[in-house]
C-alpha atoms as a PDB file:
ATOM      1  CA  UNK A   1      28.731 133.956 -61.287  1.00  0.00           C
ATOM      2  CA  UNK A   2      30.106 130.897 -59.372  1.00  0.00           C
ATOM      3  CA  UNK A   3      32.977 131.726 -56.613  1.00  0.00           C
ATOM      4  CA  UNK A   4      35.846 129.825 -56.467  1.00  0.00           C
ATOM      5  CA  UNK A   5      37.056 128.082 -53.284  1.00  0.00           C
ATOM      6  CA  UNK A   6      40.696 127.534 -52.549  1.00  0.00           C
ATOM      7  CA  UNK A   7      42.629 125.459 -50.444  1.00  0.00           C
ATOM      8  CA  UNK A   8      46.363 125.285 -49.512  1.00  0.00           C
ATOM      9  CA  UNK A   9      47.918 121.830 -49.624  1.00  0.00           C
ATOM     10  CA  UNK A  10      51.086 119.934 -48.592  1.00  0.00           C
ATOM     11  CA  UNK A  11      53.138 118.230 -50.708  1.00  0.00           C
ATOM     12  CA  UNK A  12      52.397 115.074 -48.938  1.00  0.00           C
ATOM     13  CA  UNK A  13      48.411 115.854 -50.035  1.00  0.00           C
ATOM     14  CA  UNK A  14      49.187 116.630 -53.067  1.00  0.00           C
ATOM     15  CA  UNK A  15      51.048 113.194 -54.021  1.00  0.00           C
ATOM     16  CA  UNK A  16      48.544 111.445 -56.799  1.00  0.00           C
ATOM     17  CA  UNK A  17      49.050 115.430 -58.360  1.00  0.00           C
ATOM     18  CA  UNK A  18      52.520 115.408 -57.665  1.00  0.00           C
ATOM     19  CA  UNK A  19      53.523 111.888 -59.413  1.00  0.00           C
ATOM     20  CA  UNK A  20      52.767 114.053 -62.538  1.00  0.00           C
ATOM     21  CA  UNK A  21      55.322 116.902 -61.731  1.00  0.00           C
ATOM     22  CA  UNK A  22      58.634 114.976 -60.887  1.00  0.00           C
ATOM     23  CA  UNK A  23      61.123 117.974 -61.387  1.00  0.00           C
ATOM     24  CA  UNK A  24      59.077 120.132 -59.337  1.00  0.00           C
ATOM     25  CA  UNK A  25      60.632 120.594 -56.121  1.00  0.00           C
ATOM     26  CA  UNK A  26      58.479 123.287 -54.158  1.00  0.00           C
ATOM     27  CA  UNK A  27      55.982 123.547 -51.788  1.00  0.00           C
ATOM     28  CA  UNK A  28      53.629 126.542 -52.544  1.00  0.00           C
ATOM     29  CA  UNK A  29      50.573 124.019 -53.884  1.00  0.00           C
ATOM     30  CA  UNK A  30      46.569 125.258 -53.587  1.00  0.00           C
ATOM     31  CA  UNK A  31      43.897 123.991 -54.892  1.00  0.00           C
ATOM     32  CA  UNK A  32      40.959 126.008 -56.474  1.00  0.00           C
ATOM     33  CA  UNK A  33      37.379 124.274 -56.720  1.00  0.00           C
ATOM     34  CA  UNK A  34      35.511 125.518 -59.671  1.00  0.00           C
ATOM     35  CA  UNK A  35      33.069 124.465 -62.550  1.00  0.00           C
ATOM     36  CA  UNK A  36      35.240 126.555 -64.892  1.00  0.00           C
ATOM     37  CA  UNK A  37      38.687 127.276 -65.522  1.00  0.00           C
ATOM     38  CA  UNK A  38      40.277 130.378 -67.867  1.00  0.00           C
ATOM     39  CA  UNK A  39      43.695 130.132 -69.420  1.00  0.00           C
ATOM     40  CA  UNK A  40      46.290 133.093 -68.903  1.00  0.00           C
ATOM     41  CA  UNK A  41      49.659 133.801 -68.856  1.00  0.00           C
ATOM     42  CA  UNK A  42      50.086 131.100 -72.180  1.00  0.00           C
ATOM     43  CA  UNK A  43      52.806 133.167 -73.560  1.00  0.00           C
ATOM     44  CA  UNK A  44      56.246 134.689 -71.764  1.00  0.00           C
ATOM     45  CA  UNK A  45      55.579 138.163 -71.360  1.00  0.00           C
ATOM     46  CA  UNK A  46      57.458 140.430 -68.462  1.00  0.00           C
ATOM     47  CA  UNK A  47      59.020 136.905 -67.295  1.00  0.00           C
ATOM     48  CA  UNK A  48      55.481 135.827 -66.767  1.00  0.00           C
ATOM     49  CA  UNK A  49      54.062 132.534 -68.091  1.00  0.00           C
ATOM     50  CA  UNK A  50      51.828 129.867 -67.356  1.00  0.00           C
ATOM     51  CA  UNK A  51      51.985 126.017 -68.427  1.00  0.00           C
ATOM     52  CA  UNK A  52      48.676 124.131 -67.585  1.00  0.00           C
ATOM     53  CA  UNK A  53      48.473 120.306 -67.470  1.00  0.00           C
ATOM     54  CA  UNK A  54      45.528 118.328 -68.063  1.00  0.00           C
ATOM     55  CA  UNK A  55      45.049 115.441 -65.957  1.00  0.00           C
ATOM     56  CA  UNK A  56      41.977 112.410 -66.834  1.00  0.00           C
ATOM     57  CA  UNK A  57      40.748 110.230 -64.243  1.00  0.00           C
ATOM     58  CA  UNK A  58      41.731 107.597 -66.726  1.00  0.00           C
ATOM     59  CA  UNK A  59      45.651 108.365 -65.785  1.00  0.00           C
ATOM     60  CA  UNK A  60      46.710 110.192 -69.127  1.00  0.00           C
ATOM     61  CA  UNK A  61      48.260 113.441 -68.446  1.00  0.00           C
ATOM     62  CA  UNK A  62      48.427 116.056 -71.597  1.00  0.00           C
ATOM     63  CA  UNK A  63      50.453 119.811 -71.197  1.00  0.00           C
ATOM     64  CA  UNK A  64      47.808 122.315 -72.879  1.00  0.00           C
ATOM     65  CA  UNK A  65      49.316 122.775 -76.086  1.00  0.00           C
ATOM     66  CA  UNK A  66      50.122 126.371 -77.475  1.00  0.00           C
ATOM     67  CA  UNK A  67      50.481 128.217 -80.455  1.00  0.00           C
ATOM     68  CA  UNK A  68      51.429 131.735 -81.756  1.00  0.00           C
ATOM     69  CA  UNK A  69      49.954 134.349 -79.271  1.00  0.00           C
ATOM     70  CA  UNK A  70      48.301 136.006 -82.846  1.00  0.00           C
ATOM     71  CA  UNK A  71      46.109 132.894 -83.208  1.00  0.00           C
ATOM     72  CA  UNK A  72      45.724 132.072 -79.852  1.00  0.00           C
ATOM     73  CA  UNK A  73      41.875 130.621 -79.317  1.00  0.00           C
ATOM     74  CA  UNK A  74      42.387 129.252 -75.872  1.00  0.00           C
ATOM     75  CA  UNK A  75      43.396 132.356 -73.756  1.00  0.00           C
ATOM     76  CA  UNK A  76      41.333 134.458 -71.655  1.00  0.00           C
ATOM     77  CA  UNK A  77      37.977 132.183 -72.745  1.00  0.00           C
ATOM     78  CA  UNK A  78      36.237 130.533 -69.476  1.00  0.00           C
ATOM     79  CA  UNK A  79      35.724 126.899 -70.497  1.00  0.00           C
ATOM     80  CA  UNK A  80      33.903 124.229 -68.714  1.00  0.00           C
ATOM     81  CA  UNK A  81      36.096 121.845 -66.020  1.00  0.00           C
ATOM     82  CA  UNK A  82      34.656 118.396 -66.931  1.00  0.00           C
ATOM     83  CA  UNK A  83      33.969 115.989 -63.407  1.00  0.00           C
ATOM     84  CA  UNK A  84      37.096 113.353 -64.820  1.00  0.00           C
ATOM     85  CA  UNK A  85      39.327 116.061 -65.844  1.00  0.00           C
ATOM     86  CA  UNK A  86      42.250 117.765 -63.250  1.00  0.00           C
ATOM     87  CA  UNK A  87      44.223 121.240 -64.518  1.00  0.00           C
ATOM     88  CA  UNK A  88      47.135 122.036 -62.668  1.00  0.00           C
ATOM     89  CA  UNK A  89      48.594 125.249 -63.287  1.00  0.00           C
ATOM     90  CA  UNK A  90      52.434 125.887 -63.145  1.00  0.00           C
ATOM     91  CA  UNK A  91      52.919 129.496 -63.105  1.00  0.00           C
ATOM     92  CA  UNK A  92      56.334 131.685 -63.187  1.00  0.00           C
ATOM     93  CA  UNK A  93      55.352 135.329 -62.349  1.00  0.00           C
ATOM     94  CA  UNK A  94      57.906 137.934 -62.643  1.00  0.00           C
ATOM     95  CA  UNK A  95      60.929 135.213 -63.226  1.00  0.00           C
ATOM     96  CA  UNK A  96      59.608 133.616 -59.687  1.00  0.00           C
ATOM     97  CA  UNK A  97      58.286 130.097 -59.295  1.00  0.00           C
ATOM     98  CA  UNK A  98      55.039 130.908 -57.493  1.00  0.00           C
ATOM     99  CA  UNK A  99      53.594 126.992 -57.448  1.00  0.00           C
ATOM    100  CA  UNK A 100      50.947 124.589 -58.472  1.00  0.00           C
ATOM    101  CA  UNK A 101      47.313 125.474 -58.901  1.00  0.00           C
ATOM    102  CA  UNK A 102      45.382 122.682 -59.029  1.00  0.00           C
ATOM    103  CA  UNK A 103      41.959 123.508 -60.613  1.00  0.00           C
ATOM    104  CA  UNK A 104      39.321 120.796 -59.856  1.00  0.00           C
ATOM    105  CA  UNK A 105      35.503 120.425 -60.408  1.00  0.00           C
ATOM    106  CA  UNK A 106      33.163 121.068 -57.230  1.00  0.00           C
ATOM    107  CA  UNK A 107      31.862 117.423 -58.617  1.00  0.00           C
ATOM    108  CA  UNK A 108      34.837 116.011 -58.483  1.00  0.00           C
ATOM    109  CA  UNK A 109      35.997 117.328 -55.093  1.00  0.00           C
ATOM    110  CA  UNK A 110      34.549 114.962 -52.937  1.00  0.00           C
ATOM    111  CA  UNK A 111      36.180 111.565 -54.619  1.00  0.00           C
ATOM    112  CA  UNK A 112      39.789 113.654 -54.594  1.00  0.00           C
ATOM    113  CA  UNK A 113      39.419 114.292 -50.604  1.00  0.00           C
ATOM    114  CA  UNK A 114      38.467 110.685 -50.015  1.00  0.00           C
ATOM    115  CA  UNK A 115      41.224 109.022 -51.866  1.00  0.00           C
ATOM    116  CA  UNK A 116      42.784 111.082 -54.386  1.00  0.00           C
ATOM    117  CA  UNK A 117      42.655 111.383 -57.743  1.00  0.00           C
ATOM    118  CA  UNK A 118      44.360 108.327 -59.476  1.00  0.00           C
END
C-alpha cells in the first residue's frame, strides 16, 4: 500500500489550479501526491458532500459526473490517477467549506513544482 504525501499551498501556488475554481474564494488548499485516488462524499448526506473536478494537461476541465447513490459505480472504488490527469476535490463537511484537495500523480509532481500545471 502506497502512502500519500500532502502538502499545504497558498492561493498564490495554487493559481494554474485556481483559474479553474473562479467562485472559490478561500484559502484552505493542500495537495495530496498519490498514484490513486477514491471518490467519497458523492452524495449530500449529514450536510456532507464532495464535488471532484478532473483536470487534463491538455486544458479541458470536466466535474465528475454523478448519478443516483443506488447505482452509484464510482464511489468508494480506488482508481488509478493517470500522469496528465489533475483531481481537485471541493469538499463541504458538516455544512462547512473545508477547501481544495488537489490530488496529483507522484509522476506528475515534479513538472507541477517546476512550472505548474497548464
Amino acid at each position: 500500500m502506497s502512502q500519500m504525501k500532502t502538502i499545504k499551498m497558498t492561493r498564490k501556488q495554487a493559481t494554474s489550479i485556481l483559474k479553474y475554481f473562479p467562485d472559490y474564494r478561500g484559502r484552505k488548499i493542500k495537495v495530496e501526491i498519490t498514484p490513486t485516488i477514491t471518490l467519497w462524499d458523492l452524495y449530500w448526506s449529514g450536510g456532507t458532500r464532495a464535488e471532484y473536478t478532473i483536470l487534463r494537461s491538455d486544458g479541458t476541465c470536466k466535474v465528475v459526473p454523478t448519478h443516483d447513490p443506488w447505482s452509484e459505480r464510482k464511489e468508494g472504488v480506488p482508481l488509478p490517477l493517470p500522469d496528465n490527469v489533475v483531481v481537485v476535490r471541493h469538499l463541504i463537511s458538516c455544512g462547512k467549506d473545508t477547501g481544495l484537495t488537489i490530488y496529483v500523480n507522484p509522476n506528475l509532481m515534479p513538472k507541477w513544482l517546476e512550472g505548474g500545471v497548464e
